[in-house]
Structures are given as C-alpha cells and as structure tokens.
C-alpha atoms as a PDB file:
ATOM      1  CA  UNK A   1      -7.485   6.808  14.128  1.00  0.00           C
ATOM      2  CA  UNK A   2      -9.489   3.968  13.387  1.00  0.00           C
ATOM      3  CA  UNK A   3      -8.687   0.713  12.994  1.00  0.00           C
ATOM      4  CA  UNK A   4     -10.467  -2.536  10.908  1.00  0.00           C
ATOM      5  CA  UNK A   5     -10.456  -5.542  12.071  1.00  0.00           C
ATOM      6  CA  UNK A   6     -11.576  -9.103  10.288  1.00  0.00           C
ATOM      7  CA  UNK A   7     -14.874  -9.417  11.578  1.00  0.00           C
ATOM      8  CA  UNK A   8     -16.995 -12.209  13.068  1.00  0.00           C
ATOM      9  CA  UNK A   9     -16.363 -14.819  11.312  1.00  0.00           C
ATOM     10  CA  UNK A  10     -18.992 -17.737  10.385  1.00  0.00           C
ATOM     11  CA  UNK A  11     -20.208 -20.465  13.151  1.00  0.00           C
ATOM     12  CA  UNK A  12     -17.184 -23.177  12.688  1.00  0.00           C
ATOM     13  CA  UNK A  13     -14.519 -21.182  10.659  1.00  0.00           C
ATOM     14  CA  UNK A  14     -11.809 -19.479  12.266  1.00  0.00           C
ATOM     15  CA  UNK A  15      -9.737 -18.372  10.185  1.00  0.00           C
ATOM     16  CA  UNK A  16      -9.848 -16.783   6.256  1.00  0.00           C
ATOM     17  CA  UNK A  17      -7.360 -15.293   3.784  1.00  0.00           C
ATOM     18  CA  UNK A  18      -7.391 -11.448   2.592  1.00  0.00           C
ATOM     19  CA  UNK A  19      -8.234 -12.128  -0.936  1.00  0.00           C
ATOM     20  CA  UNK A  20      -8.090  -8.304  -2.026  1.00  0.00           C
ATOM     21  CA  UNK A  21      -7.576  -4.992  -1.226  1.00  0.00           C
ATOM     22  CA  UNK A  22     -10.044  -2.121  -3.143  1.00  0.00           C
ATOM     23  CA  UNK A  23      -8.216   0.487  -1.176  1.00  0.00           C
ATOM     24  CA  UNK A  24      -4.350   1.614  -0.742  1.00  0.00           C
ATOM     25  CA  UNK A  25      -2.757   3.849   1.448  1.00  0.00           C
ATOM     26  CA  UNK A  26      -3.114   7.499   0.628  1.00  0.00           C
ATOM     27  CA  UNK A  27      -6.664   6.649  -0.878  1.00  0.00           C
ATOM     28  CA  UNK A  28      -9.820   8.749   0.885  1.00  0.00           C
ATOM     29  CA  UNK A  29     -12.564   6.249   1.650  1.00  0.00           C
ATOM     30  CA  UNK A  30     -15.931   7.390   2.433  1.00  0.00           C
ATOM     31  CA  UNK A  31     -17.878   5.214   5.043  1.00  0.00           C
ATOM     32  CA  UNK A  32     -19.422   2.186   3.704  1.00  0.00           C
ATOM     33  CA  UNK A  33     -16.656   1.724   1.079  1.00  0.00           C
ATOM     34  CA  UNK A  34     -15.169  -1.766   1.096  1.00  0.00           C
ATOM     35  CA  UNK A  35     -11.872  -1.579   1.722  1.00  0.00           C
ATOM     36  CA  UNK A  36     -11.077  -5.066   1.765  1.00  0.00           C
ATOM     37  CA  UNK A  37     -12.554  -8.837   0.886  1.00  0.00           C
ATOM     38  CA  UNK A  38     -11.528 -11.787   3.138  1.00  0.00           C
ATOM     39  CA  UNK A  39     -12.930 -15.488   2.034  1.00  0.00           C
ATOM     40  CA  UNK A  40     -12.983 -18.375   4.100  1.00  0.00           C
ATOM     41  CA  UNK A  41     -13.681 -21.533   2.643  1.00  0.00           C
ATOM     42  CA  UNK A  42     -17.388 -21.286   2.213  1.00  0.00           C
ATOM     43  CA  UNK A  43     -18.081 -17.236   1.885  1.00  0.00           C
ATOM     44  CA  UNK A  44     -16.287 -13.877   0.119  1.00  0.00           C
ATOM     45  CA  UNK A  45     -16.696 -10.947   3.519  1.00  0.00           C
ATOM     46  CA  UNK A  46     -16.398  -7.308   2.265  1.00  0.00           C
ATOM     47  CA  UNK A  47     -15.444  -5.345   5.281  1.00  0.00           C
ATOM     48  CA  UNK A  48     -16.216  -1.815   5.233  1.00  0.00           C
ATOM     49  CA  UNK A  49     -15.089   1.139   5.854  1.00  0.00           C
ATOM     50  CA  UNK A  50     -16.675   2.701   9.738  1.00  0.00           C
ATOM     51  CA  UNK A  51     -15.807   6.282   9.050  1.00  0.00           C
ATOM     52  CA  UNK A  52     -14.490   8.403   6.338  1.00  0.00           C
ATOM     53  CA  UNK A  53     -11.025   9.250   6.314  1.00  0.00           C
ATOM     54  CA  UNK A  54      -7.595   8.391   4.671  1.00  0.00           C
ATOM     55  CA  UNK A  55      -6.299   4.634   4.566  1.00  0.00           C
ATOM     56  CA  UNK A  56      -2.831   4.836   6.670  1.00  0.00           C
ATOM     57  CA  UNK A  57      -1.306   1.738   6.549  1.00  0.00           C
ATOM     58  CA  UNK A  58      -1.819  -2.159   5.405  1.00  0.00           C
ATOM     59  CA  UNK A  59      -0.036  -5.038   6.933  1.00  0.00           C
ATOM     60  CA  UNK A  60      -2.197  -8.002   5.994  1.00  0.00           C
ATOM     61  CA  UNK A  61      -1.304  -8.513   2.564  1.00  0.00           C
ATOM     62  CA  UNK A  62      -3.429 -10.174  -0.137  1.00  0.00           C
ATOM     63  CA  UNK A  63      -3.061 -14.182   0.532  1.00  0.00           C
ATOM     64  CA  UNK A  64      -2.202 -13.760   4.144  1.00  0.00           C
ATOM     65  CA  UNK A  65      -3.828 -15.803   6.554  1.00  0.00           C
ATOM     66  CA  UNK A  66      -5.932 -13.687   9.222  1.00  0.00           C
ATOM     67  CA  UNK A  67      -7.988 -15.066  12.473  1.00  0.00           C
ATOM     68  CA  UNK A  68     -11.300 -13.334  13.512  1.00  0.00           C
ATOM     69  CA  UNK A  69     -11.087 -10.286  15.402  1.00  0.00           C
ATOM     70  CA  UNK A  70      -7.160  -9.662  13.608  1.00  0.00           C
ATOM     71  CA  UNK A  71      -5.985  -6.170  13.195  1.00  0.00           C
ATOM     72  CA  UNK A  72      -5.591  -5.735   9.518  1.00  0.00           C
ATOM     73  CA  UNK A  73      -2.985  -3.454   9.615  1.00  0.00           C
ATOM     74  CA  UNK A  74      -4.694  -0.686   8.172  1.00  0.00           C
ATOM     75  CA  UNK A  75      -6.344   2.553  10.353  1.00  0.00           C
ATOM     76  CA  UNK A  76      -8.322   5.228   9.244  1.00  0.00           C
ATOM     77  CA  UNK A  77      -7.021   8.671   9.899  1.00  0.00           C
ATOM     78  CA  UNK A  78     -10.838  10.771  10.344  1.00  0.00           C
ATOM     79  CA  UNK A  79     -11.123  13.523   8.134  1.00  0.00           C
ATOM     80  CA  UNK A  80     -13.335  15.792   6.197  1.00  0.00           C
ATOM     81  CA  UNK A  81     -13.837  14.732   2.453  1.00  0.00           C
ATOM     82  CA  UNK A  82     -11.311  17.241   0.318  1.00  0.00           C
END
C-alpha cells in the first residue's frame, strides 16, 4: 500500500485546506493522475498519484484543514491496470 501525503508546503505557510478530490475510493488511478488539490492561501497544489493502483480510503475530506507532511487518509493498493 501506498500512502499520499500533503506535500511540502510553500516557504511561510503551514497549513492548507483539501479543496477537491478528482478521485474516490474504488477508482483505478494510473501514476501521475491527480488525485487531489490542496490550496493554501496563495497557491492551488495537485498532488499526484506515485504508483498505479486502486484508491482505498479518504479521510481528509474536502474543506478540512491539513498540515504539511499529513496523511491524507487515502493509500494506494499497487496493482496491474484491469
């Protein structure tokens, strides 16, 4: 399993809100899709996805605050494309 984290955020900010999710659980995401945005107060961050696989589970939910480096609740379960 692998997990996604928020990612380094900006010099100065330190924390930023998960604005929306592209992804649910169940989907297949291929690496490179962005799974979910985060915004801060100055810039929209698309994280990606690291490896291929099947979302498993989300616990930040849109408009929740996250810090850098958070667990976003949601891990990748590496698979082969169906």
């Amino acid at each position: 399993m692998k997990e996604i984290k928020v990612p380094i955020l900006p010099e100065s900010i330190t924390e930023a809100t998960v604005a929306a999710w592209h992804k649910k659980p169940g989907d297949f995401v291929e690496i490179d899709d962005v799974v979910v945005e985060i915004e801060t107060d100055k810039v929209v961050l698309e994280v990606p996805a690291e490896e291929s696989g099947v979302l498993s589970e989300i616990s930040a939910e849109e408009g929740e605050t996250v810090s850098e480096q958070q667990l976003l609740g949601l891990s990748l379960i590496h698979i082969s494309e169906p």
